[in-house]
N, C-alpha and C. Protein backbone atom coordinates (compact mmCIF):
# COMPACT_ATOMS: atom_id res chain seq x y z
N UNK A 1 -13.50 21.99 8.42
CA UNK A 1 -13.50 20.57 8.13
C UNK A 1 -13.50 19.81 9.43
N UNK A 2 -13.90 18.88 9.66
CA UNK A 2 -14.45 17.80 10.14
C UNK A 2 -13.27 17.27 10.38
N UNK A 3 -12.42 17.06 11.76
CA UNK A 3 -11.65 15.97 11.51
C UNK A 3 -12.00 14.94 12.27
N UNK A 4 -13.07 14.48 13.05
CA UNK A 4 -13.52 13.33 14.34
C UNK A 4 -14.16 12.69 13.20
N UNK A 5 -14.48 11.43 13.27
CA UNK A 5 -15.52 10.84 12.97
C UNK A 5 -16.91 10.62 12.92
N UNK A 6 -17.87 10.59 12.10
CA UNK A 6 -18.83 10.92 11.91
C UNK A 6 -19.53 10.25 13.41
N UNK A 7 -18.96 8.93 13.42
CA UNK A 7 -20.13 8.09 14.51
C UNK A 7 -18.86 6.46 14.48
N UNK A 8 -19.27 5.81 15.82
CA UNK A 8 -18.75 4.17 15.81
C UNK A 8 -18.83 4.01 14.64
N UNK A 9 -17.60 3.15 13.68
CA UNK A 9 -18.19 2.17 13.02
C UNK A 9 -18.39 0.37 13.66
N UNK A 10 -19.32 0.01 13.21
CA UNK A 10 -19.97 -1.26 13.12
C UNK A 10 -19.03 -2.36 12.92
N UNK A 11 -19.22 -3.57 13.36
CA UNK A 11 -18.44 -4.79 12.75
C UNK A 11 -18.76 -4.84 11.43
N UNK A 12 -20.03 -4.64 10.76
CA UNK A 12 -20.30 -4.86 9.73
C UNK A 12 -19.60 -3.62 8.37
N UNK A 13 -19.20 -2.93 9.34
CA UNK A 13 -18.73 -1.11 8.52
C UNK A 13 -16.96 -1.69 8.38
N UNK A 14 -16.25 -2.32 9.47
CA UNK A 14 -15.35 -2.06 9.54
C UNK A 14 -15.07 -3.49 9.04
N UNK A 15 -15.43 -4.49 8.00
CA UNK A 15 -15.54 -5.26 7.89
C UNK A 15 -15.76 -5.04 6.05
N UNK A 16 -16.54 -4.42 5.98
CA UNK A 16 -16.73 -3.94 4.68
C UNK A 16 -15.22 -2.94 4.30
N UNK A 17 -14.53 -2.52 5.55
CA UNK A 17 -13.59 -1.01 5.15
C UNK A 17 -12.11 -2.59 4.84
N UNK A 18 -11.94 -3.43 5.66
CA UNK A 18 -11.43 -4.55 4.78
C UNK A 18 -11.42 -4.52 3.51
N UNK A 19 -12.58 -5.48 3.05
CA UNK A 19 -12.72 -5.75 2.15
C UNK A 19 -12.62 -4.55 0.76
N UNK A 20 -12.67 -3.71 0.86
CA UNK A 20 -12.37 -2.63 -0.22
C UNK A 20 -11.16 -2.51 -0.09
N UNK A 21 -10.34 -2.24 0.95
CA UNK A 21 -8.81 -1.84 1.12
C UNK A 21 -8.56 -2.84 0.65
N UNK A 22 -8.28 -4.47 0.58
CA UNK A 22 -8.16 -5.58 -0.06
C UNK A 22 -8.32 -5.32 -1.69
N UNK A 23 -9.56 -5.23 -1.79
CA UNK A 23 -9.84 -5.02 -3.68
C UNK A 23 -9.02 -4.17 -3.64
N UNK A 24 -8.91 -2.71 -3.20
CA UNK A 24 -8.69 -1.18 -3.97
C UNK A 24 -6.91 -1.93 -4.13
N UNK A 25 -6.37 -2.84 -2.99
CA UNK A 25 -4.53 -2.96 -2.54
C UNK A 25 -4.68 -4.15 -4.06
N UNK A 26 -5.92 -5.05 -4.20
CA UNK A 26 -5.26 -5.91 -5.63
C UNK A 26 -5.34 -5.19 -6.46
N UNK A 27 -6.03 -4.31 -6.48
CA UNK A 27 -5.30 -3.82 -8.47
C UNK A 27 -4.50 -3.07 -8.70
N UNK A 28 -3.85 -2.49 -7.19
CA UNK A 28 -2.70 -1.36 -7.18
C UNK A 28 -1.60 -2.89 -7.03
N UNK A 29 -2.03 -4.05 -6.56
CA UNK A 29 -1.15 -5.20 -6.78
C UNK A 29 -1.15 -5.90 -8.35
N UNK A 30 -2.12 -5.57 -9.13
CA UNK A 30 -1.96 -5.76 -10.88
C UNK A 30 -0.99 -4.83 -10.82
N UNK A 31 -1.01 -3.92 -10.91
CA UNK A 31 -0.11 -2.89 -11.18
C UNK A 31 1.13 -2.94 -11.08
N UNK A 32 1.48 -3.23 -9.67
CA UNK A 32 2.80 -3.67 -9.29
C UNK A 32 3.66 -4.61 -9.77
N UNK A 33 2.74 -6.10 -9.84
CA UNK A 33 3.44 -7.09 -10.53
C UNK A 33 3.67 -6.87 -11.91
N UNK A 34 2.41 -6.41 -12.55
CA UNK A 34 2.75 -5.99 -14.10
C UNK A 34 4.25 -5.31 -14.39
N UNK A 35 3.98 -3.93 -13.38
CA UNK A 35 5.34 -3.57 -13.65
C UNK A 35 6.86 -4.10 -13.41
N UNK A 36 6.66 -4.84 -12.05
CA UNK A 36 7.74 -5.89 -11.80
C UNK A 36 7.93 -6.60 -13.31
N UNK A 37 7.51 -7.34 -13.78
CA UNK A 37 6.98 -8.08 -14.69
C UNK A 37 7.75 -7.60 -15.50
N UNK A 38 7.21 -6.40 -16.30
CA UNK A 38 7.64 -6.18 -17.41
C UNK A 38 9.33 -6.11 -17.28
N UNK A 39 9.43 -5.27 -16.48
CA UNK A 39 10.73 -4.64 -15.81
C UNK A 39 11.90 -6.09 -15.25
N UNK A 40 11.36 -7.33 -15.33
CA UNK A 40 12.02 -8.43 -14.76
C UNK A 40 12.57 -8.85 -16.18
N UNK A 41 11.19 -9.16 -16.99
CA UNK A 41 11.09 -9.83 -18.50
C UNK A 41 12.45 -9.30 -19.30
N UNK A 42 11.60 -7.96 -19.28
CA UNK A 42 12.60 -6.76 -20.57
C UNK A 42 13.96 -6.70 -20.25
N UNK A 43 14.13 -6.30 -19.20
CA UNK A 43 15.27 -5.58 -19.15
C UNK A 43 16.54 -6.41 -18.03
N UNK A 44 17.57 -6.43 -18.13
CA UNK A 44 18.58 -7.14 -17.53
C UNK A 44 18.82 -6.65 -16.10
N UNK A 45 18.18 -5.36 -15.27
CA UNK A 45 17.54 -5.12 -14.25
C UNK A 45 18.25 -6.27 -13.30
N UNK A 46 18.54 -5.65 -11.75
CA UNK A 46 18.49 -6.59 -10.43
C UNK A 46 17.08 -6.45 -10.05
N UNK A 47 16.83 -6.85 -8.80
CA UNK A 47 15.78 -7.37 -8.66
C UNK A 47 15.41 -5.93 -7.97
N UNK A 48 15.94 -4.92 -6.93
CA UNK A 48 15.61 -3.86 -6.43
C UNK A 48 15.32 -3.08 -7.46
N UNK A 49 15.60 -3.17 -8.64
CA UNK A 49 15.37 -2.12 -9.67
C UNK A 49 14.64 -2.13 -10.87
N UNK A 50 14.01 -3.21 -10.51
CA UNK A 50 12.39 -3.55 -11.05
C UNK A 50 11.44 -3.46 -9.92
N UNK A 51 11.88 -4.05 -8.65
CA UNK A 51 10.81 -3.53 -7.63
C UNK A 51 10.72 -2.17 -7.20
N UNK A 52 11.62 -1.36 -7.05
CA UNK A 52 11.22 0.03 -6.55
C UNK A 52 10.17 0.71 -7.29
N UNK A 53 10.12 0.96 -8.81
CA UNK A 53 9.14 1.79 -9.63
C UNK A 53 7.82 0.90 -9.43
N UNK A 54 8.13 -0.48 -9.56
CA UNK A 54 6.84 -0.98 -9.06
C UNK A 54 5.84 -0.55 -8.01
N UNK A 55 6.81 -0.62 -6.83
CA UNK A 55 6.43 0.20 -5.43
C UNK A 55 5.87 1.01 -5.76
N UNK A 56 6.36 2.20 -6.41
CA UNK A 56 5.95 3.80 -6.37
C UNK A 56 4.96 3.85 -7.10
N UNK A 57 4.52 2.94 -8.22
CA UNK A 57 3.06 2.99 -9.26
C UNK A 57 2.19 2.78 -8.03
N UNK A 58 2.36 1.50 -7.18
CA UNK A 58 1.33 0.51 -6.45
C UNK A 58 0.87 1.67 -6.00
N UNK A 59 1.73 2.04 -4.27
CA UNK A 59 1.22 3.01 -3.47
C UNK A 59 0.41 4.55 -4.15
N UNK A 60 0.92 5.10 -5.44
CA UNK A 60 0.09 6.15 -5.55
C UNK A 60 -1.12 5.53 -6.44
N UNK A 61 -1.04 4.73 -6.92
CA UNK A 61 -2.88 3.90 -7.27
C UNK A 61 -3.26 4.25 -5.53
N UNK A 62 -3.00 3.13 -4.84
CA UNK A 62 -3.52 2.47 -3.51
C UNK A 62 -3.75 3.40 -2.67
N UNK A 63 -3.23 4.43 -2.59
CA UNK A 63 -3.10 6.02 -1.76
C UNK A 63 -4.57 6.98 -1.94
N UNK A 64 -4.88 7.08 -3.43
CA UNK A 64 -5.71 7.59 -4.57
C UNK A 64 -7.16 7.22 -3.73
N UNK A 65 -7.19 6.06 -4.23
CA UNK A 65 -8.77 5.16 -4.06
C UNK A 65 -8.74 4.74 -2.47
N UNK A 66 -7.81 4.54 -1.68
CA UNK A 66 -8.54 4.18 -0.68
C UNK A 66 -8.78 5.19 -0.13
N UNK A 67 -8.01 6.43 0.14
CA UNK A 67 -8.12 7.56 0.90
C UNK A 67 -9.91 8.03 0.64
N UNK A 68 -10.44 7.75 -0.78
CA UNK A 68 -11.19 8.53 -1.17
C UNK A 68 -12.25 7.43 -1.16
N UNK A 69 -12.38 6.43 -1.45
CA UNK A 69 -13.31 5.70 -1.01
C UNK A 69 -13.62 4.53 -0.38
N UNK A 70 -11.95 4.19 0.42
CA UNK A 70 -12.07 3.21 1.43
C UNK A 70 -12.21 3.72 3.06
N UNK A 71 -11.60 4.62 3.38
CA UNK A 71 -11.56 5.73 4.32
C UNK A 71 -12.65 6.52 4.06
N UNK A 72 -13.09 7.00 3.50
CA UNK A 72 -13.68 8.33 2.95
C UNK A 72 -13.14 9.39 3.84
N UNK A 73 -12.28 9.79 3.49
CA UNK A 73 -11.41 10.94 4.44
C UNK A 73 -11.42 12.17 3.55
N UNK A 74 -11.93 13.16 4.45
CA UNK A 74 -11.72 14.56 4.16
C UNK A 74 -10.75 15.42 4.39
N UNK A 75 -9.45 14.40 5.29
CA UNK A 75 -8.34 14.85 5.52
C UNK A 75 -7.45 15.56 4.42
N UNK A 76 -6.66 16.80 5.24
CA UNK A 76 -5.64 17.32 3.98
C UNK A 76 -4.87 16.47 3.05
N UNK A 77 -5.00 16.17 2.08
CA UNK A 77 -4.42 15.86 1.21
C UNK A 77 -3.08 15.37 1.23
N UNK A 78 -2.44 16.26 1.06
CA UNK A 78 -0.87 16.45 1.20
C UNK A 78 -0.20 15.91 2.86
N UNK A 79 -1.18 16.44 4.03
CA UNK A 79 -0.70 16.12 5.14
C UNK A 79 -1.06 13.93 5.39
N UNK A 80 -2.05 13.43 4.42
CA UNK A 80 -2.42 12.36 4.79
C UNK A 80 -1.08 11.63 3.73
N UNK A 81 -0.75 12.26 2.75
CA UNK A 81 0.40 11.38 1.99
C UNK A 81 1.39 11.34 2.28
N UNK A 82 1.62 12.57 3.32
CA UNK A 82 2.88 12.75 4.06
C UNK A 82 3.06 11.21 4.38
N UNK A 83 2.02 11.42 5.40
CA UNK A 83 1.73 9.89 6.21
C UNK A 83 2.30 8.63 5.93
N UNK A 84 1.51 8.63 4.83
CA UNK A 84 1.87 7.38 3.88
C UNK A 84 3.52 7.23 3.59
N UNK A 85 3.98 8.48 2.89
CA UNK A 85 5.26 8.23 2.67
C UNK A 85 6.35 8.18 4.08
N UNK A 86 5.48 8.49 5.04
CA UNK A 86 6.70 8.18 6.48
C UNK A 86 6.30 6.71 6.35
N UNK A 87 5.34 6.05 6.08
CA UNK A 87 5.25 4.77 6.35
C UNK A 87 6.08 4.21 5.21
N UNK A 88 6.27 4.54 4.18
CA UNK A 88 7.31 3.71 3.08
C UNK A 88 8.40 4.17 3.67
N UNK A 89 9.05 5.15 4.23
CA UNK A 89 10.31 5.70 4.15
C UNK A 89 11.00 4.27 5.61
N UNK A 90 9.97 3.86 5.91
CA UNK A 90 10.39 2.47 6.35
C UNK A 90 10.31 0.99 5.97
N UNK A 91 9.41 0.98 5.02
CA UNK A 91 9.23 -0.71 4.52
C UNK A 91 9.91 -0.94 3.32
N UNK A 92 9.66 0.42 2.42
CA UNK A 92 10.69 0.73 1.52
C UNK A 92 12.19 0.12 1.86
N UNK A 93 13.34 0.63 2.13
CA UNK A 93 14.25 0.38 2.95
C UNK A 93 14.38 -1.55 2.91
N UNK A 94 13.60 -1.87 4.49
CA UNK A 94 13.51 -2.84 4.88
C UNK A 94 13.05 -4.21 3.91
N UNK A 95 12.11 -3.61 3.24
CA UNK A 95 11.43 -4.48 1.70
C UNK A 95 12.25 -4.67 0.94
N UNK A 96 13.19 -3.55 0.36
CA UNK A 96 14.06 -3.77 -0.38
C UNK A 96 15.22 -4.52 -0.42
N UNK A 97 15.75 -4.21 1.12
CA UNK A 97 16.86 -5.19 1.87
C UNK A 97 16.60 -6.72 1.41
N UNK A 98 15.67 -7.08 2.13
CA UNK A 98 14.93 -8.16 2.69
C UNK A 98 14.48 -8.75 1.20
N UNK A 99 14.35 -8.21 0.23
CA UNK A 99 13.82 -8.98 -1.31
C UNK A 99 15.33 -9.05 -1.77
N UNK A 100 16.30 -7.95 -2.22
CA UNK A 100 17.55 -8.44 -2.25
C UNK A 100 18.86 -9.37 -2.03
N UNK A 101 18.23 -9.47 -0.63
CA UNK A 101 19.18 -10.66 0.16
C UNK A 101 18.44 -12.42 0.47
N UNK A 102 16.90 -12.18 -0.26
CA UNK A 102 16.32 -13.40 -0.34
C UNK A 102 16.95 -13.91 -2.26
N UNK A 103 16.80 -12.86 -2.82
CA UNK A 103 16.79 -13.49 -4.32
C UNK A 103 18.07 -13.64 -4.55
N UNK A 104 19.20 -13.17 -3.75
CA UNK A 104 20.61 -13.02 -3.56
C UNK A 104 20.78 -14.38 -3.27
N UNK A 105 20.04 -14.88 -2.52
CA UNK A 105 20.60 -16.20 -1.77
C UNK A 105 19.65 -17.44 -2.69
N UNK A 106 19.32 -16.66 -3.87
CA UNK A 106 18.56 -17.77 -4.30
C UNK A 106 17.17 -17.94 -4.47
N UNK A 107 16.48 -17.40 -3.77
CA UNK A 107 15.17 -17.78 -3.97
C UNK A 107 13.99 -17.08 -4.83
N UNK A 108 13.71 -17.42 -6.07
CA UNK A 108 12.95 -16.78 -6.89
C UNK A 108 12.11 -15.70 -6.51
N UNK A 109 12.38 -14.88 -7.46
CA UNK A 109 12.12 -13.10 -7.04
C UNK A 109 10.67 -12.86 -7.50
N UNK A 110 9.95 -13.90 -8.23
CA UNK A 110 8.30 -14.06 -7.85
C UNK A 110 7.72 -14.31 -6.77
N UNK A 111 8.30 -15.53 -6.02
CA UNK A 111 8.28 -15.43 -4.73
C UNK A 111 8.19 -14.66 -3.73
N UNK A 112 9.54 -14.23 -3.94
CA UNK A 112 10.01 -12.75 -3.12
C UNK A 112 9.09 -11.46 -2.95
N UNK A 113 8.40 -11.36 -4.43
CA UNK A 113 7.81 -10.36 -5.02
C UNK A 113 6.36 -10.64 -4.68
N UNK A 114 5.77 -11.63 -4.22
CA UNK A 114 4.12 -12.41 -3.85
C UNK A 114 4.29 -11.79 -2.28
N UNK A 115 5.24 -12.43 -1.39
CA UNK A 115 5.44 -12.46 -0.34
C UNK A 115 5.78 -10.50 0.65
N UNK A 116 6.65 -10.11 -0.08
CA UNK A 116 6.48 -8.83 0.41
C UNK A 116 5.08 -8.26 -0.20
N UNK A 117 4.64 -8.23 -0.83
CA UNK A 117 3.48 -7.41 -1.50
C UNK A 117 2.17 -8.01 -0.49
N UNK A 118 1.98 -9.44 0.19
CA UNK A 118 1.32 -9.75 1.35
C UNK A 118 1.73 -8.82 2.37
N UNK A 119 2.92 -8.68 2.86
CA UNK A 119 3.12 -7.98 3.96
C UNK A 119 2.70 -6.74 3.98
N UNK A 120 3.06 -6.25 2.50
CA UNK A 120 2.95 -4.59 2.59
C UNK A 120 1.03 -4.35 2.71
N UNK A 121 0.14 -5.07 2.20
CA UNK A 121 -1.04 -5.65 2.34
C UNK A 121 -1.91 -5.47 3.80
N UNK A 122 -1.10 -6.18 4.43
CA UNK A 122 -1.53 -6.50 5.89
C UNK A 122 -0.95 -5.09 6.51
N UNK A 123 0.22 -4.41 6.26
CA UNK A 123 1.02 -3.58 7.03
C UNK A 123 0.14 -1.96 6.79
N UNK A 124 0.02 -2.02 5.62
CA UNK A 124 -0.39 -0.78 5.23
C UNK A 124 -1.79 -0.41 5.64
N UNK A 125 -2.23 -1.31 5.55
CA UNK A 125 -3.83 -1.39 6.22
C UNK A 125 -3.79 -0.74 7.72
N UNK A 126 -3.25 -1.58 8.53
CA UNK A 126 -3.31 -1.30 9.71
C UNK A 126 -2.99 -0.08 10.02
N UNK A 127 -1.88 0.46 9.16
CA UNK A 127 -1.02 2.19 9.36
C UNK A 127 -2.32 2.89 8.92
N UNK A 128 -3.07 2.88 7.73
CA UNK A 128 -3.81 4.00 7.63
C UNK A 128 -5.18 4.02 8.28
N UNK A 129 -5.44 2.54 8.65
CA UNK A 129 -6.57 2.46 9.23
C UNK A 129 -6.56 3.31 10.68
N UNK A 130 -5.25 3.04 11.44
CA UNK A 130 -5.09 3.56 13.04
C UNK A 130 -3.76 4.56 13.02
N UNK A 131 -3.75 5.24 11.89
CA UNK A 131 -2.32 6.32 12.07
C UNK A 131 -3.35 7.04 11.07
N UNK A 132 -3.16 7.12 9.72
CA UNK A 132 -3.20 7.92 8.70
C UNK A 132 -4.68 8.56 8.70
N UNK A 133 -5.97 7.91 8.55
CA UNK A 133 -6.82 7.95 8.98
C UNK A 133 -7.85 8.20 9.88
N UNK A 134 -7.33 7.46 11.28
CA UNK A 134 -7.76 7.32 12.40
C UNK A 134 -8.65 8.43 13.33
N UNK A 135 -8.58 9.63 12.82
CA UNK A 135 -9.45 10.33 13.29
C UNK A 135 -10.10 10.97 11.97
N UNK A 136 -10.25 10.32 10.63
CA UNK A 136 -10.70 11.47 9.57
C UNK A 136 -11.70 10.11 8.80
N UNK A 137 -11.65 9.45 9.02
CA UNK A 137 -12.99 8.19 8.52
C UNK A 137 -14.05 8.85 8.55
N UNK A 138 -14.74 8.71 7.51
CA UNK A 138 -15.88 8.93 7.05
C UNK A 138 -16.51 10.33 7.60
N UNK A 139 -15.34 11.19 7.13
CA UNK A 139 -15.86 12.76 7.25
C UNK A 139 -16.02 13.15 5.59
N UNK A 140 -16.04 12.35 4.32
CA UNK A 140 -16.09 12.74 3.60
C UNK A 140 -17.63 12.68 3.07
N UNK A 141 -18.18 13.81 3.10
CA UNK A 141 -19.41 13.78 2.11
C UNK A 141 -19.39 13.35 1.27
């Protein structure tokens, strides 16, 4: 297996690898809020305990589809999710803190819940684009 990259990508390549990580991160973000959602609605739940399962639906949608057709990575499997989950085993944590002690102090946990899900957005991108990824782009046939 192939782990270098096929060739440069382009402004126009890496521009397009945006815009899919964007789509592929909103519907693993339907997902999330739905489940927030339901989990806020239904059940008498704090706010960490409607967001965590949320979390864990989002990222393994978002993990799934981009690896495979935002990246196109031929990377090991298991060693690229590792990845991923060293990268939650920190925002996780910090996200959770940080949404707790905002809705704690008041401030609506839709809010809360819009606003980290931007960050994790912008954050996650950058990790798999130049960590997770970074040498296995577009080795996938």
């Amino acid at each position: 297996m192939n782990e270098q990259p096929k060739q440069q990508m382009t402004k126009k390549q890496n521009f397009f690898q945006v815009i899919k990580f964007a789509l592929f991160s909103a519907s693993a973000g339907i997902i999330q809020f739905l489940t927030f959602t339901l989990l806020t609605e239904l059940t008498d739940l704090k706010y960490i305990y409607c967001y965590l399962p949320a979390l864990v639906l989002s990222v393994l949608w978002n993990f799934t589809f981009n690896r495979r057709f935002t990246f196109k990575s031929a990377a090991n499997v298991p060693i690229a999710m590792l990845k991923v989950a060293l990268f939650y085993c920190v925002f996780t944590p910090l996200s959770t803190w940080a949404g707790g002690a905002l809705t704690d102090a008041g401030v609506n946990d839709y809010i809360v819940e819009i606003g980290t899900m931007l960050v994790n957005l912008i954050t996650e991108y950058l990790y798999c684009r130049f960590v997770v990824y970074r040498k296995s782009m577009n080795t996938r046939e």
